[in-house]
Structure formats: C-alpha cells, structure tokens
PDB file of N, CA and C in Angstrom:
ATOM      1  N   UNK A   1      83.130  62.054  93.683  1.00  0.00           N
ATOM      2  CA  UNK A   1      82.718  63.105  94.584  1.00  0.00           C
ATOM      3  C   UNK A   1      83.408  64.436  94.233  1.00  0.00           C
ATOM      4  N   UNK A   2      84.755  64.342  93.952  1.00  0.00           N
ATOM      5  CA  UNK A   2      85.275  65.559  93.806  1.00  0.00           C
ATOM      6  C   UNK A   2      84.923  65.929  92.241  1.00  0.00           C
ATOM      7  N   UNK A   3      84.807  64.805  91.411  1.00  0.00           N
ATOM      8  CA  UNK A   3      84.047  65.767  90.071  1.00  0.00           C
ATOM      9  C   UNK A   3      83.173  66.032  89.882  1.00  0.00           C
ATOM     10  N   UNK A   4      82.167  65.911  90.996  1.00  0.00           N
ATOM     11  CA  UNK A   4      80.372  66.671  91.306  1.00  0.00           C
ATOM     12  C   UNK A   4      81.186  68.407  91.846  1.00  0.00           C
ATOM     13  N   UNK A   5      81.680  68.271  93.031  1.00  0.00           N
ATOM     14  CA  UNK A   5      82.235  69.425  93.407  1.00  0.00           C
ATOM     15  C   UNK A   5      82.692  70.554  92.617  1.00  0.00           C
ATOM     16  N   UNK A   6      83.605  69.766  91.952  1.00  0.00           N
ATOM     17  CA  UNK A   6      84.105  70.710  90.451  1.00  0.00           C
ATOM     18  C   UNK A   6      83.283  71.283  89.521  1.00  0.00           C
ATOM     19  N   UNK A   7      82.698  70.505  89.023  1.00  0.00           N
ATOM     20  CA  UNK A   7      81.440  70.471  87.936  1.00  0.00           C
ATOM     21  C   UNK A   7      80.514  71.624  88.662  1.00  0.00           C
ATOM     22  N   UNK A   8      80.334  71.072  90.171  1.00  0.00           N
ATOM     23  CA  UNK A   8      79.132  72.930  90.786  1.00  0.00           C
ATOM     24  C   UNK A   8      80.071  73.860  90.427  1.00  0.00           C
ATOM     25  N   UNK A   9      81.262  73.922  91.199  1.00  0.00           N
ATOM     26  CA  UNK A   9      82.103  74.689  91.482  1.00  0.00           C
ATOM     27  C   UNK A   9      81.997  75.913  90.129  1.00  0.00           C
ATOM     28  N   UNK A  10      82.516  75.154  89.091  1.00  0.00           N
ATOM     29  CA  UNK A  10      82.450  75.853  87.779  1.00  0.00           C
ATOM     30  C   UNK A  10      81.269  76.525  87.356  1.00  0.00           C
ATOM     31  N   UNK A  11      79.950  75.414  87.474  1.00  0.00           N
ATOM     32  CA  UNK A  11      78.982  75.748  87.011  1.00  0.00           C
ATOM     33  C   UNK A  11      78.407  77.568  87.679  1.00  0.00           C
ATOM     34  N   UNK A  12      78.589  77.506  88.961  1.00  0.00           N
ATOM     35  CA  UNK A  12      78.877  78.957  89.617  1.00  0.00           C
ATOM     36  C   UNK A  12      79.940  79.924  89.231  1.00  0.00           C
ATOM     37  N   UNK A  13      80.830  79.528  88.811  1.00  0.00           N
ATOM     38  CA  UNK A  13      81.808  80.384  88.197  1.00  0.00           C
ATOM     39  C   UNK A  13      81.438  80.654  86.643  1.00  0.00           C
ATOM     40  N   UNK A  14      80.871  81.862  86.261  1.00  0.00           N
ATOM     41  CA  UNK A  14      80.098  81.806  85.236  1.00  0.00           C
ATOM     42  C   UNK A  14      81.395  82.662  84.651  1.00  0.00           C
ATOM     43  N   UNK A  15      81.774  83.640  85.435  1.00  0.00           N
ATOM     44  CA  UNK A  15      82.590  84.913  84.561  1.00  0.00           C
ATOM     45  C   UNK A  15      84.091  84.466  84.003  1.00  0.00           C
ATOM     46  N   UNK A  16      84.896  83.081  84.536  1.00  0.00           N
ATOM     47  CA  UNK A  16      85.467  82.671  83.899  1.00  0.00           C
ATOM     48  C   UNK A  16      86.087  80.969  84.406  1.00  0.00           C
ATOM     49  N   UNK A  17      85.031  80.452  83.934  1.00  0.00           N
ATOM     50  CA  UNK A  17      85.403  78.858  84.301  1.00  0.00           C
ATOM     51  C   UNK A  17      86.782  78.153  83.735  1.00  0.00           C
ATOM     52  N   UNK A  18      87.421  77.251  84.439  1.00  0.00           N
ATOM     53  CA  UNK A  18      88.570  76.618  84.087  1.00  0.00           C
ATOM     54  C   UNK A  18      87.645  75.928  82.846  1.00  0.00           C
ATOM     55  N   UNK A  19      86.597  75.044  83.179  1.00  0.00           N
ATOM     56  CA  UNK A  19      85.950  74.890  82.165  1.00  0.00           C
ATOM     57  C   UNK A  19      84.960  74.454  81.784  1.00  0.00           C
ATOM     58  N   UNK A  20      84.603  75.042  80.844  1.00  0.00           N
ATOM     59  CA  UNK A  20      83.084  76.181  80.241  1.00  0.00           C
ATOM     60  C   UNK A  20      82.648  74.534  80.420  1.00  0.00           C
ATOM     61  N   UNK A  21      81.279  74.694  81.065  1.00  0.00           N
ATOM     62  CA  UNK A  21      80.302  73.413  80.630  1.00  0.00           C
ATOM     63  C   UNK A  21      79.698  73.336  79.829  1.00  0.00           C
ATOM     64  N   UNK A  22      79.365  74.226  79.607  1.00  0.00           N
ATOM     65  CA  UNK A  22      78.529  74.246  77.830  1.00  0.00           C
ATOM     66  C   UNK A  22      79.278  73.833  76.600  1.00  0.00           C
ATOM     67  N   UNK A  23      80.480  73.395  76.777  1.00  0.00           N
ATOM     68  CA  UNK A  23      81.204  72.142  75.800  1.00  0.00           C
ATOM     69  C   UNK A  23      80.909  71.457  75.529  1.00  0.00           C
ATOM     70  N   UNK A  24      80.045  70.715  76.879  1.00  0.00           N
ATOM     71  CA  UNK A  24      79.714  69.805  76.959  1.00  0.00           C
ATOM     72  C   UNK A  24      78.425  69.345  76.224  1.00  0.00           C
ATOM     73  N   UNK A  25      77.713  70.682  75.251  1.00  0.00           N
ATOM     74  CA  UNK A  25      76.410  70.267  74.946  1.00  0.00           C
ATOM     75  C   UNK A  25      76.573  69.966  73.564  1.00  0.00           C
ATOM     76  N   UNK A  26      78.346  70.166  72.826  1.00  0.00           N
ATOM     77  CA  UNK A  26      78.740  69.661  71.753  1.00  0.00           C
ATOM     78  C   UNK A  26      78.818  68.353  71.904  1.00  0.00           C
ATOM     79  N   UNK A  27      77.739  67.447  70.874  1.00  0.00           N
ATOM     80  CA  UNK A  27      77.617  66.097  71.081  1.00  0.00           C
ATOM     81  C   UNK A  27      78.968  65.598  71.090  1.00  0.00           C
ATOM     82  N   UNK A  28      79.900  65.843  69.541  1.00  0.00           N
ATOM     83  CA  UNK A  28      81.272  65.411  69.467  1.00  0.00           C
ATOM     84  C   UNK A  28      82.041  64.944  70.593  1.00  0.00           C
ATOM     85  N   UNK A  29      82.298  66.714  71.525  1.00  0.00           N
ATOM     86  CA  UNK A  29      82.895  66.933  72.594  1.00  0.00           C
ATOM     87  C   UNK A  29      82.907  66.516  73.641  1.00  0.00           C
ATOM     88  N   UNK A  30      81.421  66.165  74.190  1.00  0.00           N
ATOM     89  CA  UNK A  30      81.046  65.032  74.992  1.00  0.00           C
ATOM     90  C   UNK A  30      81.435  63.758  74.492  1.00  0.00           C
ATOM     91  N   UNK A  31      81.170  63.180  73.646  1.00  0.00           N
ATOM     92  CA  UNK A  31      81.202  61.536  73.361  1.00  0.00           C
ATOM     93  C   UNK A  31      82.693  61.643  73.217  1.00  0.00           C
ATOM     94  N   UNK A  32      83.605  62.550  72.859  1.00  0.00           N
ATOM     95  CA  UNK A  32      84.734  62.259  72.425  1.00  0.00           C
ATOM     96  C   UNK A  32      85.464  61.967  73.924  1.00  0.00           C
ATOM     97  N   UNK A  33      85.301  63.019  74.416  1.00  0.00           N
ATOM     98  CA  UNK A  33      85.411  62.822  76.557  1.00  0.00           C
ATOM     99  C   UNK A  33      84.877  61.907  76.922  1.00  0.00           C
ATOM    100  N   UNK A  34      83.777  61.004  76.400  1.00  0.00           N
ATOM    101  CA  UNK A  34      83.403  60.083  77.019  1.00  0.00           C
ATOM    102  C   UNK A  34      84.439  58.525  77.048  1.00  0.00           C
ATOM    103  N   UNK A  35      85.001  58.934  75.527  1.00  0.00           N
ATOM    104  CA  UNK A  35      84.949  57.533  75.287  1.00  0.00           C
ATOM    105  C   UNK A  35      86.650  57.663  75.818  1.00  0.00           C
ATOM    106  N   UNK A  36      86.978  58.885  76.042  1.00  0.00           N
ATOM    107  CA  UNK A  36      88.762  59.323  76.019  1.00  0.00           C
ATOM    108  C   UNK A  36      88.917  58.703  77.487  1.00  0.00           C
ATOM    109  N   UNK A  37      87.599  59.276  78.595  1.00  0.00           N
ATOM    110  CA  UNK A  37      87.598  58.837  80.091  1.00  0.00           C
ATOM    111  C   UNK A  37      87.422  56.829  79.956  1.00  0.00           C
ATOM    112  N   UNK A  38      86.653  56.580  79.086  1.00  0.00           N
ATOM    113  CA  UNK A  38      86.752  55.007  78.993  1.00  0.00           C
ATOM    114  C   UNK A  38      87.784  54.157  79.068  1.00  0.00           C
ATOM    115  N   UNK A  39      89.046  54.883  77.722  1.00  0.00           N
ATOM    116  CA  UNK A  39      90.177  54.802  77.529  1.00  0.00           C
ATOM    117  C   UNK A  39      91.258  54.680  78.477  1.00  0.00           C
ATOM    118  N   UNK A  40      90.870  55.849  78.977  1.00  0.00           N
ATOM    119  CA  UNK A  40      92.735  55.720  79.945  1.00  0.00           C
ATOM    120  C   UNK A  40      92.259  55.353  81.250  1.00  0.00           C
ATOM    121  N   UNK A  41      90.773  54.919  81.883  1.00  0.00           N
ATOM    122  CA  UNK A  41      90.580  53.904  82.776  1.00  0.00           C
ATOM    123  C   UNK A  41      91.032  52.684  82.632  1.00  0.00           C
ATOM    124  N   UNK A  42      90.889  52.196  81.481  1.00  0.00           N
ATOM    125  CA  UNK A  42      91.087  50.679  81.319  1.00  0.00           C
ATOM    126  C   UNK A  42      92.790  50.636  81.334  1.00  0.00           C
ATOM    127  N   UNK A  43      93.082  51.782  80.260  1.00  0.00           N
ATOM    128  CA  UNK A  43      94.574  51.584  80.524  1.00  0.00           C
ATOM    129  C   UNK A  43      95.407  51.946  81.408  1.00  0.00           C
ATOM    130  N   UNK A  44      94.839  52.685  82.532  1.00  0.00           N
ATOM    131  CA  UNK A  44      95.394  52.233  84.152  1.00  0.00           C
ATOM    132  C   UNK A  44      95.042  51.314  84.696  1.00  0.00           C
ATOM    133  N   UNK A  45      93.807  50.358  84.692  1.00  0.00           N
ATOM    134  CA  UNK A  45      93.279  49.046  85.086  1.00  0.00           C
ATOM    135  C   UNK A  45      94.155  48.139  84.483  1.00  0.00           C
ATOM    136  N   UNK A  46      94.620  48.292  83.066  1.00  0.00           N
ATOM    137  CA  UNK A  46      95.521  47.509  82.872  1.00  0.00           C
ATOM    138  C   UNK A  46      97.045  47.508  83.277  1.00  0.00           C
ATOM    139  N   UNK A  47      97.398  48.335  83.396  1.00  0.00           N
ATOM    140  CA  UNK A  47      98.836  48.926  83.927  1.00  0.00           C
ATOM    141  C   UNK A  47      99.012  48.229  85.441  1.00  0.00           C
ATOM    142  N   UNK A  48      97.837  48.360  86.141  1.00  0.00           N
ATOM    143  CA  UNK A  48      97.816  48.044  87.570  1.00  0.00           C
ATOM    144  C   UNK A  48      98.117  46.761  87.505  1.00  0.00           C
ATOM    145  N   UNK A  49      97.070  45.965  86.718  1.00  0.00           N
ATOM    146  CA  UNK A  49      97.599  44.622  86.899  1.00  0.00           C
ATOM    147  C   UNK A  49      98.524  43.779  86.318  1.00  0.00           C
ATOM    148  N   UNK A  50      98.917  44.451  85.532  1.00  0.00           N
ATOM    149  CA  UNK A  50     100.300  43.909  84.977  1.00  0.00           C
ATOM    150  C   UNK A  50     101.222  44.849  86.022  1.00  0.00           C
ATOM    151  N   UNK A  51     101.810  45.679  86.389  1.00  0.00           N
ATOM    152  CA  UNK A  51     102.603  46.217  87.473  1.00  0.00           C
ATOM    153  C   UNK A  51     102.333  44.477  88.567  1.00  0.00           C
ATOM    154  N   UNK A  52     101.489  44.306  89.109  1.00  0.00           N
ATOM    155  CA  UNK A  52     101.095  43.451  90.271  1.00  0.00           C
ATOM    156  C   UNK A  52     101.582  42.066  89.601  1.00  0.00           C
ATOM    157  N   UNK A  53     101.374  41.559  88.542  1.00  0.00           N
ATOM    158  CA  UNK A  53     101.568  40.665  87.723  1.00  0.00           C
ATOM    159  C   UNK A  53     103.180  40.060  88.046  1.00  0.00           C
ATOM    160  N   UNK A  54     104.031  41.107  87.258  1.00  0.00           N
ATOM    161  CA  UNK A  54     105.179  41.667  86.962  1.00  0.00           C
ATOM    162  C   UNK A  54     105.623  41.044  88.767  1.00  0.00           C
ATOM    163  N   UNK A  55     105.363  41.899  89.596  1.00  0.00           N
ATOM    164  CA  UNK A  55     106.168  41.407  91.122  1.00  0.00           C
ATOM    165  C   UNK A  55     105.422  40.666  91.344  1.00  0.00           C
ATOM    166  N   UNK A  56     104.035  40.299  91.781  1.00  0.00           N
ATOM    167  CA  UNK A  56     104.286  39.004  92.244  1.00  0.00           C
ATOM    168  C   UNK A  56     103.963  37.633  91.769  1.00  0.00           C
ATOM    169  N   UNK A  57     103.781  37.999  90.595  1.00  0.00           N
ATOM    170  CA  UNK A  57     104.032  36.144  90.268  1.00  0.00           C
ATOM    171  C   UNK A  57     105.164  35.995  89.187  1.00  0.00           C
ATOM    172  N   UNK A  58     106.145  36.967  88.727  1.00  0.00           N
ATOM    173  CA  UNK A  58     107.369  36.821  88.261  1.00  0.00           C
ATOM    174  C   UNK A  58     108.440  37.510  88.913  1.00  0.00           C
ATOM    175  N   UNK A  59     107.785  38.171  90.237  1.00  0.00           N
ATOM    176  CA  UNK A  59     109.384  37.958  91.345  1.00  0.00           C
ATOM    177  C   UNK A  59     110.001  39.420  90.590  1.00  0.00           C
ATOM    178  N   UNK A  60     109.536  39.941  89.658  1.00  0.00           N
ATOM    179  CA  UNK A  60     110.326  41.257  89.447  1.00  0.00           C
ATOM    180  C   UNK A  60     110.369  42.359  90.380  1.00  0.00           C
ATOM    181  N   UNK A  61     111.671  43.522  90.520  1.00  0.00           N
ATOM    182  CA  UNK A  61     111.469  44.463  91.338  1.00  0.00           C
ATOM    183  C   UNK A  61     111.165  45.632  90.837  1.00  0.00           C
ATOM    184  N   UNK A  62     110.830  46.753  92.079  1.00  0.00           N
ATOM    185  CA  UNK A  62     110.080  47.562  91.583  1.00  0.00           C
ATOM    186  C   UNK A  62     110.511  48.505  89.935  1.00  0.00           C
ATOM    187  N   UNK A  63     111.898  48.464  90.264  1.00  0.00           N
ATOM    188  CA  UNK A  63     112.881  48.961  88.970  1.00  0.00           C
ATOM    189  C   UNK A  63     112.630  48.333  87.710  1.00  0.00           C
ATOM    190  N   UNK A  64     112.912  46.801  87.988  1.00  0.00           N
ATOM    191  CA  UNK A  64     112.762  46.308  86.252  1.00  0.00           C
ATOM    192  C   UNK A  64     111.082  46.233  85.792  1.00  0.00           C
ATOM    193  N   UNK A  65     110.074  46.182  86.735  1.00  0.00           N
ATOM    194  CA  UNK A  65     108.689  46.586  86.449  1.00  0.00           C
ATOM    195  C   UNK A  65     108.739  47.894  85.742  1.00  0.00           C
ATOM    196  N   UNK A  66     109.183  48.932  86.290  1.00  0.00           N
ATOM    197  CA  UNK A  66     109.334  49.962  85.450  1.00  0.00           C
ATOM    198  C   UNK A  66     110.136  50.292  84.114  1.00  0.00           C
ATOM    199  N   UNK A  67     111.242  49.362  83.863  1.00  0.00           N
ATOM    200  CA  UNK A  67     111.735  49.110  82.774  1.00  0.00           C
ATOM    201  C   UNK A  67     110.947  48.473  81.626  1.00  0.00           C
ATOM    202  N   UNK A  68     110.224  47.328  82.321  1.00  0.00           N
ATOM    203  CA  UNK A  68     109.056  46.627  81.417  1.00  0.00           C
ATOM    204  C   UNK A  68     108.005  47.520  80.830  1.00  0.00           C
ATOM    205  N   UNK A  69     107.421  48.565  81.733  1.00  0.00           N
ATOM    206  CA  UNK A  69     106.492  49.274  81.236  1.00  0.00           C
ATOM    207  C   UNK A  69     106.590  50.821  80.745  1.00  0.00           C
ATOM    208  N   UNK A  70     108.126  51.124  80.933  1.00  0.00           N
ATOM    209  CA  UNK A  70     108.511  52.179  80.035  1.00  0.00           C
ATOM    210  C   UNK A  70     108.296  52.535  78.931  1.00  0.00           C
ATOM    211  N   UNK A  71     108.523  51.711  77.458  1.00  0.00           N
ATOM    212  CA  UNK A  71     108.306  52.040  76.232  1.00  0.00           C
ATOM    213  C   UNK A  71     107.106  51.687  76.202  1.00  0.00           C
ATOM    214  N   UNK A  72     105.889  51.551  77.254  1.00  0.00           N
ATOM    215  CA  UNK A  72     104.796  51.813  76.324  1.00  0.00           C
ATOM    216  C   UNK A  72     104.156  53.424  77.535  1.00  0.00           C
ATOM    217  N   UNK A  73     104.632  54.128  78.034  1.00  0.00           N
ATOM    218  CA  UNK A  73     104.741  55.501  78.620  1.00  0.00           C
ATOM    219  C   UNK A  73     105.490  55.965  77.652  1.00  0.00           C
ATOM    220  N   UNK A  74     106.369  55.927  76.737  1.00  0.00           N
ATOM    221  CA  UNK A  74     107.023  56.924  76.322  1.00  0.00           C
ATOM    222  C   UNK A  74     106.751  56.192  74.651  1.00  0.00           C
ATOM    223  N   UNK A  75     106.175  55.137  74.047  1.00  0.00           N
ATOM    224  CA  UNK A  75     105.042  55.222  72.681  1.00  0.00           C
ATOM    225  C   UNK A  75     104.121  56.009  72.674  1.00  0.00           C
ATOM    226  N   UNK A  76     103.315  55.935  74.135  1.00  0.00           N
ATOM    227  CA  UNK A  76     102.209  56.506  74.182  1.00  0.00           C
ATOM    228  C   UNK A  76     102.163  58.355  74.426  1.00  0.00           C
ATOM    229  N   UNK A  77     103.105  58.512  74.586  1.00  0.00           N
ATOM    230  CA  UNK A  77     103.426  60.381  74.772  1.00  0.00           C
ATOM    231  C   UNK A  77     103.957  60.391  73.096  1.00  0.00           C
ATOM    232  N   UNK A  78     104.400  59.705  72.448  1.00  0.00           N
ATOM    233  CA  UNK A  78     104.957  60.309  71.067  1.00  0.00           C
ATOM    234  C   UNK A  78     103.687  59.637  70.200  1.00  0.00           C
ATOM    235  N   UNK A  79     103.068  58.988  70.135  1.00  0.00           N
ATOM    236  CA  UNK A  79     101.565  58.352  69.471  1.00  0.00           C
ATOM    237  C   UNK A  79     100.551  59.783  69.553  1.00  0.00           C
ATOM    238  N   UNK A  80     100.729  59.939  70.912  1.00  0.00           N
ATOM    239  CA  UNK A  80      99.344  61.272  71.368  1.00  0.00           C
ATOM    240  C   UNK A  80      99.997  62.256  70.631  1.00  0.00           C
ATOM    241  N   UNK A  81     101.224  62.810  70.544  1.00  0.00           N
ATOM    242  CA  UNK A  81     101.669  64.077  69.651  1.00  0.00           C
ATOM    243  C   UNK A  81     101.362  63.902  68.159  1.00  0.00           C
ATOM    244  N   UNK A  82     102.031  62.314  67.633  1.00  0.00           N
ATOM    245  CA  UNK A  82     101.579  62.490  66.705  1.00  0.00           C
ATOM    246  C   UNK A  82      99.871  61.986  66.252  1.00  0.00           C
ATOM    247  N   UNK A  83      99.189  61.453  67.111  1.00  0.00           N
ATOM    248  CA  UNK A  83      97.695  61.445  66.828  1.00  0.00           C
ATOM    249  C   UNK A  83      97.001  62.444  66.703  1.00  0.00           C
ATOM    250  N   UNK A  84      97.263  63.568  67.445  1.00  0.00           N
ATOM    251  CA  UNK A  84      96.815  64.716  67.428  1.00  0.00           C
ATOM    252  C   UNK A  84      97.005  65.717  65.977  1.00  0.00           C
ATOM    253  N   UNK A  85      98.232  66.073  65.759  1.00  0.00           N
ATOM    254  CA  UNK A  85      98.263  66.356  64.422  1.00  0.00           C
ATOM    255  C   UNK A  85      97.770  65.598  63.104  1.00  0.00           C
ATOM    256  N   UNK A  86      97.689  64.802  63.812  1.00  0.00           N
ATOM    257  CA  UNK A  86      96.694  63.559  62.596  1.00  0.00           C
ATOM    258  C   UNK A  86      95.108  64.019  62.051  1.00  0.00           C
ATOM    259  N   UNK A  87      95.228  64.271  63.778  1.00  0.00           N
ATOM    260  CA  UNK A  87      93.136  64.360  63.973  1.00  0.00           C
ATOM    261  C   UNK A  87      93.082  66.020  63.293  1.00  0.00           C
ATOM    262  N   UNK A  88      93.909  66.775  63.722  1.00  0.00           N
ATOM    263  CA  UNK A  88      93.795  68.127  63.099  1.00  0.00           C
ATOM    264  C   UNK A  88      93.774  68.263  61.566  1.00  0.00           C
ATOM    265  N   UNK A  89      94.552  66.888  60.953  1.00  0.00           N
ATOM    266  CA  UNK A  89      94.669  67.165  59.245  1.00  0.00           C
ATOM    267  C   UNK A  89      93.345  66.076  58.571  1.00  0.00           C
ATOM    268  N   UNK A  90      92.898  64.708  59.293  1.00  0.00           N
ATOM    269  CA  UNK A  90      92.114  63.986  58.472  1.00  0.00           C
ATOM    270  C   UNK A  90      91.012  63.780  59.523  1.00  0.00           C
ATOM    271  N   UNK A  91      90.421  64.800  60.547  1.00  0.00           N
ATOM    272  CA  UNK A  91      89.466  64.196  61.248  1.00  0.00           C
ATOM    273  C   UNK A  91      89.456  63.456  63.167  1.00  0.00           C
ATOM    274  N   UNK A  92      89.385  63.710  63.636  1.00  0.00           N
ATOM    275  CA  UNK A  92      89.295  62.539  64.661  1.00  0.00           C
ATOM    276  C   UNK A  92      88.797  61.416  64.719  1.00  0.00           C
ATOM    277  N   UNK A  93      87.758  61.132  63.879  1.00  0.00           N
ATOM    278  CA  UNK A  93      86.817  60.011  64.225  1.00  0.00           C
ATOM    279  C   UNK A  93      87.826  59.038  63.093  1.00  0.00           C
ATOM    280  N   UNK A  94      88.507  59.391  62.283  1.00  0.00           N
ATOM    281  CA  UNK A  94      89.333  58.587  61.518  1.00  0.00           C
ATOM    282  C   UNK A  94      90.328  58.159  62.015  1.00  0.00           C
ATOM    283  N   UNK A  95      90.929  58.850  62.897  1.00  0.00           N
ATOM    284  CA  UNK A  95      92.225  58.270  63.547  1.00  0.00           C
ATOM    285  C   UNK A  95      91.940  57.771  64.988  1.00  0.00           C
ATOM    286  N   UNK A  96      90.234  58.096  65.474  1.00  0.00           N
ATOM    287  CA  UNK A  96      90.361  57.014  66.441  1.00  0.00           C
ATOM    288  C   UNK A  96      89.681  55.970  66.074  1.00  0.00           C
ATOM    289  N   UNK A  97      89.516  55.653  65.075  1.00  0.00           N
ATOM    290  CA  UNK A  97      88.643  54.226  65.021  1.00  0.00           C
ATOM    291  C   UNK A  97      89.461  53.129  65.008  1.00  0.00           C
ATOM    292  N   UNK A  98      90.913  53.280  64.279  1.00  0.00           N
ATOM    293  CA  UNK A  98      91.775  52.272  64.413  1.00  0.00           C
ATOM    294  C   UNK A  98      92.249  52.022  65.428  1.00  0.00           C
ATOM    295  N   UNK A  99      92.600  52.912  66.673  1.00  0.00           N
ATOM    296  CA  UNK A  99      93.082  53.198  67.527  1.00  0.00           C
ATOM    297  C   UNK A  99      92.222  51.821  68.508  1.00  0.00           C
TER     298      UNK A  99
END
C-alpha cells in the first residue's frame, strides 16, 4: 500500500522526484530491482526463521541469536562493497550469476 502511494506520489512530482520512474523503463534496471527485491525478501524470510529457530527450539537468548547471525550481517555489508566494484569493472550480470 505504501509503495502504490509512493510510486503516485512521485509520479506527480515531475520537477524533482526522489525517484525518476522512467528508470524503470530500462529493462536492465527493472529486472535488476526485480530480482534484488526477490533477494533480500527471502533473505529476511530466512533470517526470521532461523532467529525463531535459534530461541525456540535451541533455547538460545536473544544475545547469542545475535551473535549467531552477526558474521553473516557484517559478510554481507563487506561482499556488497566489494560486489559492487566488481559489477562496475566486469559487468553485473557476471557477478550476479554466481551469486
């Protein structure tokens, strides 16, 4: 609901949108947003249930849950820095296919 809102919102804001919709008519740019929104759904769907996992059927607390799932929050912030300079030197579609 609130990204219909946004999406008008902008679409009326012609003279300077947070952001331009007509990005969106770059196939790349779209599919690349598409598949990026695919992405970090699942990997909060997954996070959730391993968080839930983690306390209640191995009794962990809220602290060492967060210890468990730390190094992959702080792989995943130094992966995206360096994926990015990746995609800028050999492509995107090359460095996300392995991905």
């Amino acid at each position: 609901m609130l990204l219909m809102v946004f999406a008008l919102w902008q679409h009326r804001r012609r003279d300077e949108p947070l952001m331009p919709l007509a990005l969106f008519g770059a196939r790349n740019f779209a599919v690349g947003n598409g598949v990026g929104f695919v992405c970090q759904f699942s990997m909060i769907g997954i996070m959730l249930v391993l968080v839930l996992f983690l306390q209640m059927a191995h009794g962990y607390s809220a602290l060492e849950t967060d210890l468990v799932v730390l190094p992959n929050a702080v792989l995943t912030a130094a992966g995206s820095a360096y994926a990015g300079r990746l995609s800028d030197k050999f492509g995107g579609k090359y460095i996300l296919r392995p991905g």
